[in-house]
C-alpha atoms as a PDB file:
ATOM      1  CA  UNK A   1     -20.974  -9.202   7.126  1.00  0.00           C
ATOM      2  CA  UNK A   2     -19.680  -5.464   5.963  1.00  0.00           C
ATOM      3  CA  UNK A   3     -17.889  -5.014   3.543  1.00  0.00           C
ATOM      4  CA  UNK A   4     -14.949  -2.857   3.081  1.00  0.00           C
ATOM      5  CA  UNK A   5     -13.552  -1.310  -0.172  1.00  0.00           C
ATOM      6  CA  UNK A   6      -9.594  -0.489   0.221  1.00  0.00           C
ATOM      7  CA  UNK A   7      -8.187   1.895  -2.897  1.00  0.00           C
ATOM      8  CA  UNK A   8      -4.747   0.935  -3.509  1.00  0.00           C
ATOM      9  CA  UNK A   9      -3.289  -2.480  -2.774  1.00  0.00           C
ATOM     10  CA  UNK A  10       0.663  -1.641  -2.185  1.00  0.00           C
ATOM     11  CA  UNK A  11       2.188  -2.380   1.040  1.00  0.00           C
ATOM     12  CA  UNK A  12       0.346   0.282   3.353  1.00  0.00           C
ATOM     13  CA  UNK A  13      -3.101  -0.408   2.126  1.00  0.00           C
ATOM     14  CA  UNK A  14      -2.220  -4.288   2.348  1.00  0.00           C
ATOM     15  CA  UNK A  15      -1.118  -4.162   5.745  1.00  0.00           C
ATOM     16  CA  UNK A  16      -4.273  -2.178   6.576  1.00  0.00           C
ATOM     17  CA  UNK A  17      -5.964  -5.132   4.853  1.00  0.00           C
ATOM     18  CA  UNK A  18      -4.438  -7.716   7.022  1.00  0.00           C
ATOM     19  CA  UNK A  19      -5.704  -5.597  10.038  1.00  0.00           C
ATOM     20  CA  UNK A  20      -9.478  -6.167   9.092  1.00  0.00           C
ATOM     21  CA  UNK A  21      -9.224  -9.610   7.498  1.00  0.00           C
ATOM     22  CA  UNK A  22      -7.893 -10.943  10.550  1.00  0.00           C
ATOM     23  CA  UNK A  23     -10.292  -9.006  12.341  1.00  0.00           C
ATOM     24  CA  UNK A  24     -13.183 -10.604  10.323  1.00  0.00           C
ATOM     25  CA  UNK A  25     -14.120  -8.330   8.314  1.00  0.00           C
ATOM     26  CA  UNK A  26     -14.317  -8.812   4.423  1.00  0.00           C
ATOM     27  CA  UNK A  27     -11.932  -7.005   1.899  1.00  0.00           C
ATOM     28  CA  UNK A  28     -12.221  -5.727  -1.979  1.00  0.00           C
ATOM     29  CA  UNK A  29      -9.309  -4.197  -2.999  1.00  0.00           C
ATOM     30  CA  UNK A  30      -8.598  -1.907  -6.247  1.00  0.00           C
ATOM     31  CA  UNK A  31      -5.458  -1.333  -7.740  1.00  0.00           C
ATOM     32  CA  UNK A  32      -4.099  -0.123 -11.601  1.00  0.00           C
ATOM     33  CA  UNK A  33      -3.463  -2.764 -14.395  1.00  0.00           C
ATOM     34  CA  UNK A  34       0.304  -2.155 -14.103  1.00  0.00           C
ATOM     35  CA  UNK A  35       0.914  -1.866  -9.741  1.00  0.00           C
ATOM     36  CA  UNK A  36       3.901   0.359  -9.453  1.00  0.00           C
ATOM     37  CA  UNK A  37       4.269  -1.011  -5.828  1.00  0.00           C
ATOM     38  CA  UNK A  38       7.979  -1.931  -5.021  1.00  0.00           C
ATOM     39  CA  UNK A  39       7.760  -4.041  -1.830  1.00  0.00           C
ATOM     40  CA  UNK A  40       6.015  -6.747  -3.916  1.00  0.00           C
ATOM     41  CA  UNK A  41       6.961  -9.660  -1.285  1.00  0.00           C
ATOM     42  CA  UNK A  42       4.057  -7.896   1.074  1.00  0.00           C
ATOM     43  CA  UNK A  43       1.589  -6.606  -1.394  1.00  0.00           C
ATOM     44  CA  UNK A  44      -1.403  -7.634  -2.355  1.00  0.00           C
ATOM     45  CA  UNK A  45      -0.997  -6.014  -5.433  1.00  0.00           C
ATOM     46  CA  UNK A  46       0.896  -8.804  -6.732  1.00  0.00           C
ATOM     47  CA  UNK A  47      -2.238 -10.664  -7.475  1.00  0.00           C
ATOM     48  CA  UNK A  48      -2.905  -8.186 -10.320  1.00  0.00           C
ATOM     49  CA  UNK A  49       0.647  -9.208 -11.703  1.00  0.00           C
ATOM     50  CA  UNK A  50       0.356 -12.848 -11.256  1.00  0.00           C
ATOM     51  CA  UNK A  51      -3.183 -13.632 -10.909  1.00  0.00           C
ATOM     52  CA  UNK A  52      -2.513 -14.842  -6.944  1.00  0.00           C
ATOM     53  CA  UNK A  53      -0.623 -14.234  -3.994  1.00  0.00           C
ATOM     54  CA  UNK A  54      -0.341 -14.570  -0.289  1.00  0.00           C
ATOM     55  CA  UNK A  55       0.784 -12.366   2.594  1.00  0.00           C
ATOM     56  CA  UNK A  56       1.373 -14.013   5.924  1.00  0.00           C
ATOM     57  CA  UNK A  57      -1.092 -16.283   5.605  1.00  0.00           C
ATOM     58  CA  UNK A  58      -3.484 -14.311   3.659  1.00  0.00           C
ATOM     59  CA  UNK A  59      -4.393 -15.086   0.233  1.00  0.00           C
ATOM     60  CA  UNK A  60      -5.169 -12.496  -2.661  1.00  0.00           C
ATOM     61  CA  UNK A  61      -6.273 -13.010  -6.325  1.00  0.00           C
ATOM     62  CA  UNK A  62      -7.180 -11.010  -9.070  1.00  0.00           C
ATOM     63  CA  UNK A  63     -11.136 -10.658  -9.887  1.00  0.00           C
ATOM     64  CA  UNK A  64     -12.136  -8.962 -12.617  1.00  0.00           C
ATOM     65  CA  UNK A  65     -15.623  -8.664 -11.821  1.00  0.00           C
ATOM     66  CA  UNK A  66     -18.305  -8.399  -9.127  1.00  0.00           C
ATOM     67  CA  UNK A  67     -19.408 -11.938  -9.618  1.00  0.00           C
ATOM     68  CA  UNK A  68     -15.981 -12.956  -9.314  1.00  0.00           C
ATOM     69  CA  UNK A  69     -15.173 -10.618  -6.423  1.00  0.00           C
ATOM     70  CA  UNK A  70     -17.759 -12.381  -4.333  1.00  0.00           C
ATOM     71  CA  UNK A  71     -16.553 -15.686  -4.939  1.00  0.00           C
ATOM     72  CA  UNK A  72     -13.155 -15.128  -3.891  1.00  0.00           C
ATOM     73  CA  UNK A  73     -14.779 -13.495  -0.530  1.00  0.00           C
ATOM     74  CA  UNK A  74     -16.978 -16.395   0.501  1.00  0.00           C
ATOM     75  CA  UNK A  75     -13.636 -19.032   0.125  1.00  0.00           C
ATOM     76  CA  UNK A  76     -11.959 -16.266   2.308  1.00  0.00           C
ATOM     77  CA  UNK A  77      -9.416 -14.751  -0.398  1.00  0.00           C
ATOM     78  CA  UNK A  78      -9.490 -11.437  -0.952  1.00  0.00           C
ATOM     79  CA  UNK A  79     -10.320  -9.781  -4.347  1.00  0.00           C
ATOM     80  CA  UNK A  80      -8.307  -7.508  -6.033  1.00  0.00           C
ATOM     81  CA  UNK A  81      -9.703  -5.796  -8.953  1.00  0.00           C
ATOM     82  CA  UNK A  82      -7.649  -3.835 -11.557  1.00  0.00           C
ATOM     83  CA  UNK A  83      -9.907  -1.121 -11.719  1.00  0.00           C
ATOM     84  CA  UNK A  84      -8.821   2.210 -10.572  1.00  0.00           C
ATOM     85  CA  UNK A  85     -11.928   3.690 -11.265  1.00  0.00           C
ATOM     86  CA  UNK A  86     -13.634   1.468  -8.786  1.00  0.00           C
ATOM     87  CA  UNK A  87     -16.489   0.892 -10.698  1.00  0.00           C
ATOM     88  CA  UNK A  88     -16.517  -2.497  -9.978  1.00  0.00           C
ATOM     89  CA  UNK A  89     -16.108  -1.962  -6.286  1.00  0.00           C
ATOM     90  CA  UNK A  90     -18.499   0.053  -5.600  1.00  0.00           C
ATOM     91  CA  UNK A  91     -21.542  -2.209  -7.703  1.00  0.00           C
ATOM     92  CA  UNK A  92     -20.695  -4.232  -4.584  1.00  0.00           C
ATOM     93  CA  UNK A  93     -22.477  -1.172  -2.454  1.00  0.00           C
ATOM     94  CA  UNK A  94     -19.259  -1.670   0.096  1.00  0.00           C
ATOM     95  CA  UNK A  95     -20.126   0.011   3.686  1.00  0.00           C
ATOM     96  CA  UNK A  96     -16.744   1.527   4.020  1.00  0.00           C
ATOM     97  CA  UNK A  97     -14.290   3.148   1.599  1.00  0.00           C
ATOM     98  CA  UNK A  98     -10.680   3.488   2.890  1.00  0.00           C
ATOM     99  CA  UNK A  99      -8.672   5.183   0.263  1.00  0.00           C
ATOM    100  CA  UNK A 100      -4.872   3.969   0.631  1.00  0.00           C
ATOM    101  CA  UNK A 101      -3.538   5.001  -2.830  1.00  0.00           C
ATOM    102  CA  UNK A 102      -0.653   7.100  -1.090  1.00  0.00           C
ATOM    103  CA  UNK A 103      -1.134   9.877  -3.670  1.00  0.00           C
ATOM    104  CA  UNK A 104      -0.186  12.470  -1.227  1.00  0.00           C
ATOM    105  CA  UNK A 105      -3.699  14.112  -1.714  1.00  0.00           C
ATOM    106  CA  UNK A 106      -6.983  13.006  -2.600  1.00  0.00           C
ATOM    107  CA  UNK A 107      -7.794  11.758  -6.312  1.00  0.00           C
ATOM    108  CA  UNK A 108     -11.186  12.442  -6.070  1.00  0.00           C
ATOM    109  CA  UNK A 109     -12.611  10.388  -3.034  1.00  0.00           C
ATOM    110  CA  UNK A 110     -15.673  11.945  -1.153  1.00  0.00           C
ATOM    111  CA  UNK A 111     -17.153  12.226   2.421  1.00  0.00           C
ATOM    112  CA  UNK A 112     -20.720  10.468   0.299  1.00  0.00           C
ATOM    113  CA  UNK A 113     -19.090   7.273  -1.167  1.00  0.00           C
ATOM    114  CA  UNK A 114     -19.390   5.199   1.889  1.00  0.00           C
ATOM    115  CA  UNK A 115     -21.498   4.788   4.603  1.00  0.00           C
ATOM    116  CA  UNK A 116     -18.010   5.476   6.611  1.00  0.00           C
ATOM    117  CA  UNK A 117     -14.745   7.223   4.879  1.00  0.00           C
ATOM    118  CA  UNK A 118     -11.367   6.906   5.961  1.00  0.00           C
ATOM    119  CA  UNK A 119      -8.688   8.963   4.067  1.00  0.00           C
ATOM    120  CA  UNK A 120      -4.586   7.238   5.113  1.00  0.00           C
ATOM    121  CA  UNK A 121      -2.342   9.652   5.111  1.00  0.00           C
ATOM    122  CA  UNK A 122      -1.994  13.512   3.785  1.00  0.00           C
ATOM    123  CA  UNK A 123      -4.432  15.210   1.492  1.00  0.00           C
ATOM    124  CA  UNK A 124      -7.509  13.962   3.239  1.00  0.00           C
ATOM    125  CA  UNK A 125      -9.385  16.298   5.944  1.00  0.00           C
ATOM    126  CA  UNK A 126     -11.999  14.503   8.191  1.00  0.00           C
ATOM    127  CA  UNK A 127     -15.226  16.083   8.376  1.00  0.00           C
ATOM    128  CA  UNK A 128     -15.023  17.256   4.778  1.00  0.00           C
ATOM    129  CA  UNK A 129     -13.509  14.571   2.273  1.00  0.00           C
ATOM    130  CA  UNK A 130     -13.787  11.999   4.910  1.00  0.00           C
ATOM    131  CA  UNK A 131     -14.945  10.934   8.144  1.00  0.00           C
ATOM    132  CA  UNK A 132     -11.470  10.124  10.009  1.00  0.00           C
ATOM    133  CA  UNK A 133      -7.888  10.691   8.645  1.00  0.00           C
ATOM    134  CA  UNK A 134      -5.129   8.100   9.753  1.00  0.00           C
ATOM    135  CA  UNK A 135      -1.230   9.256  10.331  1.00  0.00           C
ATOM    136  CA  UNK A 136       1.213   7.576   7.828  1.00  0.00           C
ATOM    137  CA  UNK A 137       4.095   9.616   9.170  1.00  0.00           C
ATOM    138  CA  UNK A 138       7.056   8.018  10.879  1.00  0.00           C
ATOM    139  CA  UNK A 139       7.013   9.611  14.819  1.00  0.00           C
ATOM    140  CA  UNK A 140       4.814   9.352  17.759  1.00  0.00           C
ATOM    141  CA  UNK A 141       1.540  10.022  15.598  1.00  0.00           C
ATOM    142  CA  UNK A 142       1.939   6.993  13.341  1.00  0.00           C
ATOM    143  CA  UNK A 143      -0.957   5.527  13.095  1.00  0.00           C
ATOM    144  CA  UNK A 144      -2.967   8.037  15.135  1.00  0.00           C
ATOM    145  CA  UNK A 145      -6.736   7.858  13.943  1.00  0.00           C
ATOM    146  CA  UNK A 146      -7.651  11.836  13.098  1.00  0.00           C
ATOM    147  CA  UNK A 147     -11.660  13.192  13.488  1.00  0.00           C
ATOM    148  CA  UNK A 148     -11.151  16.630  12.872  1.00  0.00           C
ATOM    149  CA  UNK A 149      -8.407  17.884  10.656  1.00  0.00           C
ATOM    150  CA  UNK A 150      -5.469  16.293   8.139  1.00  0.00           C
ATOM    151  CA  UNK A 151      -2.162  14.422   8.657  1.00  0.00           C
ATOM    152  CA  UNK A 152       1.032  15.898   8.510  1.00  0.00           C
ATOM    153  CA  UNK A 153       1.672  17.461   4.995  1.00  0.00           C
ATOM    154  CA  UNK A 154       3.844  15.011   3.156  1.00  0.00           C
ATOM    155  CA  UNK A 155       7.737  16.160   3.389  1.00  0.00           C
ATOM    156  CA  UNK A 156       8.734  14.172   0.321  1.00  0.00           C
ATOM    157  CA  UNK A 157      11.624  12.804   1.982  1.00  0.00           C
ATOM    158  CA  UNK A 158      11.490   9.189   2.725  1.00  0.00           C
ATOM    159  CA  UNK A 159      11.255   8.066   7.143  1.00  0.00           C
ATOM    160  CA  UNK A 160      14.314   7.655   8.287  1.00  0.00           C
ATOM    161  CA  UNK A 161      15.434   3.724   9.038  1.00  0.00           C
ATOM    162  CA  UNK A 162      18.562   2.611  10.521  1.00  0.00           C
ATOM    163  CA  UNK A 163      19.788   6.683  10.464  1.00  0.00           C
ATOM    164  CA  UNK A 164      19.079   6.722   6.706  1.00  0.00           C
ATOM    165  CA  UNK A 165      16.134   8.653   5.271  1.00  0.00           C
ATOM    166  CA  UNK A 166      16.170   9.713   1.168  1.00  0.00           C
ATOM    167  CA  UNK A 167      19.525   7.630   1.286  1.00  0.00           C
ATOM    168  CA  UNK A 168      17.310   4.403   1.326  1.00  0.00           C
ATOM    169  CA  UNK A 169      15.487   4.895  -1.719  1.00  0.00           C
ATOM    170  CA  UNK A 170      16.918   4.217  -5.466  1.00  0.00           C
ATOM    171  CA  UNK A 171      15.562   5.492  -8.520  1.00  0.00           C
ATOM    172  CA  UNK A 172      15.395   5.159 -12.550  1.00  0.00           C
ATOM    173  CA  UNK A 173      18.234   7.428 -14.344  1.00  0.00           C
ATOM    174  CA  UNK A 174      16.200   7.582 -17.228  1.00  0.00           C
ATOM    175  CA  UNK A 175      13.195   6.421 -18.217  1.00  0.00           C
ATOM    176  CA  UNK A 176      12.927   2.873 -20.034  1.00  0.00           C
ATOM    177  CA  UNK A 177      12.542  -0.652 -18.900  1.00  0.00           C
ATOM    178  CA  UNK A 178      13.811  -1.889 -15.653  1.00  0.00           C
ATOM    179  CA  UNK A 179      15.751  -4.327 -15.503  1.00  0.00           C
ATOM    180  CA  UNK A 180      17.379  -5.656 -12.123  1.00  0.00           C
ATOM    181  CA  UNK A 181      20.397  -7.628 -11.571  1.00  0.00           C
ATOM    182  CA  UNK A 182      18.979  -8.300  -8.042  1.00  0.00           C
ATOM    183  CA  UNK A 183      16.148  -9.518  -6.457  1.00  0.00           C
ATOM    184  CA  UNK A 184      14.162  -8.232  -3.188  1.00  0.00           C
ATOM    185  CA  UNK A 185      16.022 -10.127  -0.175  1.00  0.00           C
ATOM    186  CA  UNK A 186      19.391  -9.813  -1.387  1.00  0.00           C
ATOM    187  CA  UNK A 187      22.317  -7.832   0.456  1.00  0.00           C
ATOM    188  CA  UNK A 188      24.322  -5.480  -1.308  1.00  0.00           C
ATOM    189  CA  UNK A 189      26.701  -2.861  -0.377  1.00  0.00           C
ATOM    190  CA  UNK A 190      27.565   0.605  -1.342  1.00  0.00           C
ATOM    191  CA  UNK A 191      27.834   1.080  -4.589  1.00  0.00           C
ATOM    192  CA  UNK A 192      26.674  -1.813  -5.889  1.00  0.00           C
ATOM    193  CA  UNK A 193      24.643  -2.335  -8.884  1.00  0.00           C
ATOM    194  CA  UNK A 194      21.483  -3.164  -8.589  1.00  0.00           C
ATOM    195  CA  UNK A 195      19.499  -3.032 -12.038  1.00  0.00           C
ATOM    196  CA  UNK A 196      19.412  -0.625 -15.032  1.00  0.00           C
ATOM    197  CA  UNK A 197      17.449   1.343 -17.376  1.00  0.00           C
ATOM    198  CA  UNK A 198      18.523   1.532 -20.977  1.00  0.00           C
ATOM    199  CA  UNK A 199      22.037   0.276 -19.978  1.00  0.00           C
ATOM    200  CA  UNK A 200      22.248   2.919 -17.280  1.00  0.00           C
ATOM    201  CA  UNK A 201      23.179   1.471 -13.521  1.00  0.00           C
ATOM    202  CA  UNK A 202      20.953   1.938 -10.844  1.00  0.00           C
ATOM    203  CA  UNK A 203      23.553   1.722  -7.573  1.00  0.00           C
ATOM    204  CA  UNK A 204      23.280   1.570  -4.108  1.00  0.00           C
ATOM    205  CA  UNK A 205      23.441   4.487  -2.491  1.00  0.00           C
ATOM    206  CA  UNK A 206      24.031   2.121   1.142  1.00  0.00           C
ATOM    207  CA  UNK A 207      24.226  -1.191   2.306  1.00  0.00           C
ATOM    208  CA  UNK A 208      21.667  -3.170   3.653  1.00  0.00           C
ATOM    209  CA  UNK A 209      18.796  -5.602   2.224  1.00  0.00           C
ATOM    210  CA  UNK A 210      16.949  -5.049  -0.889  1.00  0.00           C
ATOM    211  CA  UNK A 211      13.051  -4.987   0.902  1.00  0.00           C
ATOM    212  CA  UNK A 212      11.445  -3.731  -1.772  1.00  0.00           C
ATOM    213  CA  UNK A 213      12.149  -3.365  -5.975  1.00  0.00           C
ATOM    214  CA  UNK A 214      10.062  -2.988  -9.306  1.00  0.00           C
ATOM    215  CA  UNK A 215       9.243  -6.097 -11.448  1.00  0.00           C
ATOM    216  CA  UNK A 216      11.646  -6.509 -14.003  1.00  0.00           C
ATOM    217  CA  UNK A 217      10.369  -5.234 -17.702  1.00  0.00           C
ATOM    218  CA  UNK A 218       8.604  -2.357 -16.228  1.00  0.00           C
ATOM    219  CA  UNK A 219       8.708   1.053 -17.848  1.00  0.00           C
ATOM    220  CA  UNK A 220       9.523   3.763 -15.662  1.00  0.00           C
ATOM    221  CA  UNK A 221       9.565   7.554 -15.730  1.00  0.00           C
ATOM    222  CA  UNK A 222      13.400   9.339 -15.117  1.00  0.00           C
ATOM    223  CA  UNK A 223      13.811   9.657 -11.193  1.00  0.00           C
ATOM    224  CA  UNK A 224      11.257   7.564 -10.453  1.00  0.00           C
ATOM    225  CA  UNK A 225      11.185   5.010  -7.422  1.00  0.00           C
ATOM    226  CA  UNK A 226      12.115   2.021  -8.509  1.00  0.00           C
ATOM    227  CA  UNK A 227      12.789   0.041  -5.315  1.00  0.00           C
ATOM    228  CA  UNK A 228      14.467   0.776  -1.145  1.00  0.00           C
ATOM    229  CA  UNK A 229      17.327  -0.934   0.960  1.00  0.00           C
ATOM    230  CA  UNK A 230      17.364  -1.612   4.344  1.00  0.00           C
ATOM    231  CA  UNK A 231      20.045  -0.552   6.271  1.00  0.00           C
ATOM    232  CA  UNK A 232      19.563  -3.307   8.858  1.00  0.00           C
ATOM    233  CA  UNK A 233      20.461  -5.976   6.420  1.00  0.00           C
ATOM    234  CA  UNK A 234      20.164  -9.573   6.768  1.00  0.00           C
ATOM    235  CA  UNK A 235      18.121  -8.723  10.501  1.00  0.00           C
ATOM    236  CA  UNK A 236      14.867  -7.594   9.006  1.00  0.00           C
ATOM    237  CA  UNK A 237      12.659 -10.132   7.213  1.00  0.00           C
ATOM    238  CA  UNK A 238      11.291  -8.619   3.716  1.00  0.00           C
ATOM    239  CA  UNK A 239       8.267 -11.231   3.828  1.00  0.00           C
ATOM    240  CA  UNK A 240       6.662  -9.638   7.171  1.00  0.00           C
ATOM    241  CA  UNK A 241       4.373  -6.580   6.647  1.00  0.00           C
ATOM    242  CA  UNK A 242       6.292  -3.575   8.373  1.00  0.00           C
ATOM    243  CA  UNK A 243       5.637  -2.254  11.538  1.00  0.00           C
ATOM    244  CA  UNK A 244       4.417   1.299   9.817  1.00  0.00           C
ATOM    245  CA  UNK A 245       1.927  -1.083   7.734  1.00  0.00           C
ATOM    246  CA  UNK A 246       0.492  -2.600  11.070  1.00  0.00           C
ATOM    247  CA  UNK A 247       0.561   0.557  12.585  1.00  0.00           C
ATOM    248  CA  UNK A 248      -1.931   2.565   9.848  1.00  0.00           C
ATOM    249  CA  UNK A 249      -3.721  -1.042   9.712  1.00  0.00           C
ATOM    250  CA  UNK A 250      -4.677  -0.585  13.590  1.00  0.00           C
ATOM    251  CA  UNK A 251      -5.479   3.207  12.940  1.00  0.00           C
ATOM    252  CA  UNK A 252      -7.988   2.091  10.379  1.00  0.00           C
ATOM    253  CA  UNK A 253      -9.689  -0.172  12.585  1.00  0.00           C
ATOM    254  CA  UNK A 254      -9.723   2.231  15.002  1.00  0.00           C
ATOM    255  CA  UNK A 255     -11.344   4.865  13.073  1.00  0.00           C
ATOM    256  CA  UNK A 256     -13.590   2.038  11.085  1.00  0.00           C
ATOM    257  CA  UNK A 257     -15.017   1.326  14.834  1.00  0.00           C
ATOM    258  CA  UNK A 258     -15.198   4.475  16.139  1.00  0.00           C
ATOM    259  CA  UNK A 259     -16.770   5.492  13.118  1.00  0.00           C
ATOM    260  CA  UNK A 260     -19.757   2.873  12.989  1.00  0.00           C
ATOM    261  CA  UNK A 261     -20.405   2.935  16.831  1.00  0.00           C
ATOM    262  CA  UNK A 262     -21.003   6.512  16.549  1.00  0.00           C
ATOM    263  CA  UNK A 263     -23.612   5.731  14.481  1.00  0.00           C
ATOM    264  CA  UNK A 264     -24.651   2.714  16.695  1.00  0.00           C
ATOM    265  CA  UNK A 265     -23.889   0.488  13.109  1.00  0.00           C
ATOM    266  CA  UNK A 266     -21.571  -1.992  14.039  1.00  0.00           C
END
């Protein structure tokens, strides 16, 4: 069965994992030592953290080698290896790359890794880094599968939810630990405290749902994310991979199909 090698296991490149697991196909994942992802209730990244996890029904553990890697994939878990560099990945001669690291351009992936490439979101143009590009914008291309040309350039300003946008977002006023006086699920209101760095609040800029927040004890830079709120409050459930996730998930299939029947490989 092919194999598919995801970079990046936060909650876009998890959701886009739960697209092909549940569409049989089987899933390495890579991810740094320390995952900076902050909507840890629907990441598979949290099996670097904790050593397992599970997403709607999907379980995730860490592996730190190949041998390991393949054991988790024939009792149906998926790996995920703390290896950046992908070294370990790729000794597992994957068929397809999809590089989900969200870096806003590409870290060094090319069009020769894979049999098939797929580059989510900006910084990736298919036909020269990659052989399909898939929308990770909020808007009527979301989750568009691209075979000639990029996705929109990224606009650094957060998708707008609820009518908030940047608003959503809260980050570290220094940098330091981080320490949170909340947890992800919790309402709070405007204003509100939510954690702090070196005694420094972090507040809530709205009201809404904590969906997504750093582990406590992790260092962070100054103005970095550190977590998001939900405007919609107690209506949205944090433990349900987001409808952008799914989206860029069925993008990737797309293009992973598309892709391989070109080549009359699936």
């Amino acid at each position: 069965m092919m194999l598919i090698w995801i970079k990046g296991a936060g909650d876009l490149a998890s959701g886009i994992a739960f697209r092909l697991v549940n569409a049989h196909f089987r899933v390495v994942m890579t991810e740094l030592p320390e995952p900076a992802a902050v909507r840890r209730a629907v990441c598979f990244s949290e099996a670097v953290r904790l050593g397992s996890t599970e997403v709607e029904g999907v379980r995730a553990a860490r592996a730190e080698t190949a041998v390991e890697a393949e054991t988790l994939l024939k009792e149906g878990v998926i790996p995920v290896i703390p290896d950046p560099s992908g070294g370990t990945a790729r000794a597992m001669s994957p068929e397809v790359l999809v590089d989900a690291v969200m870096a806003k351009r590409n870290t060094g992936t090319r069009i020769t890794d894979a049999e098939t490439v797929i580059g989510v979101g900006p910084g990736f143009t298919a036909g020269k880094d990659c052989h399909a590009v898939v929308e990770t914008k909020r808007g009527h291309t979301l989750g568009r599968a691209i075979y000639k040309g990029s996705a929109i350039p990224d606009t650094g300003v957060p998708g707008v939810i609820g009518g908030y946008g940047a608003e959503r977002v809260f980050r570290s006023p220094a940098a330091g630990i981080f320490l949170p006086e909340k947890e992800i699920g919790d309402i709070v209101q405007k204003g509100e405290v939510i954690a702090r760095v070196e005694g420094l609040p972090v507040t809530a800029a709205i009201g809404g749902m904590i969906r997504g927040m750093l582990p406590p004890g992790f260092p962070v830079r100054e103005h970095m994310k550190a977590g998001d709120i939900d405007p919609r409050g107690a209506s949205v459930d944090f433990r349900l991979i987001s409808d952008k996730s799914l989206a860029v998930g069925g993008g990737v299939l797309e293009a992973l199909l598309h892709c391989r029947g070109q080549r009359g490989s699936l």
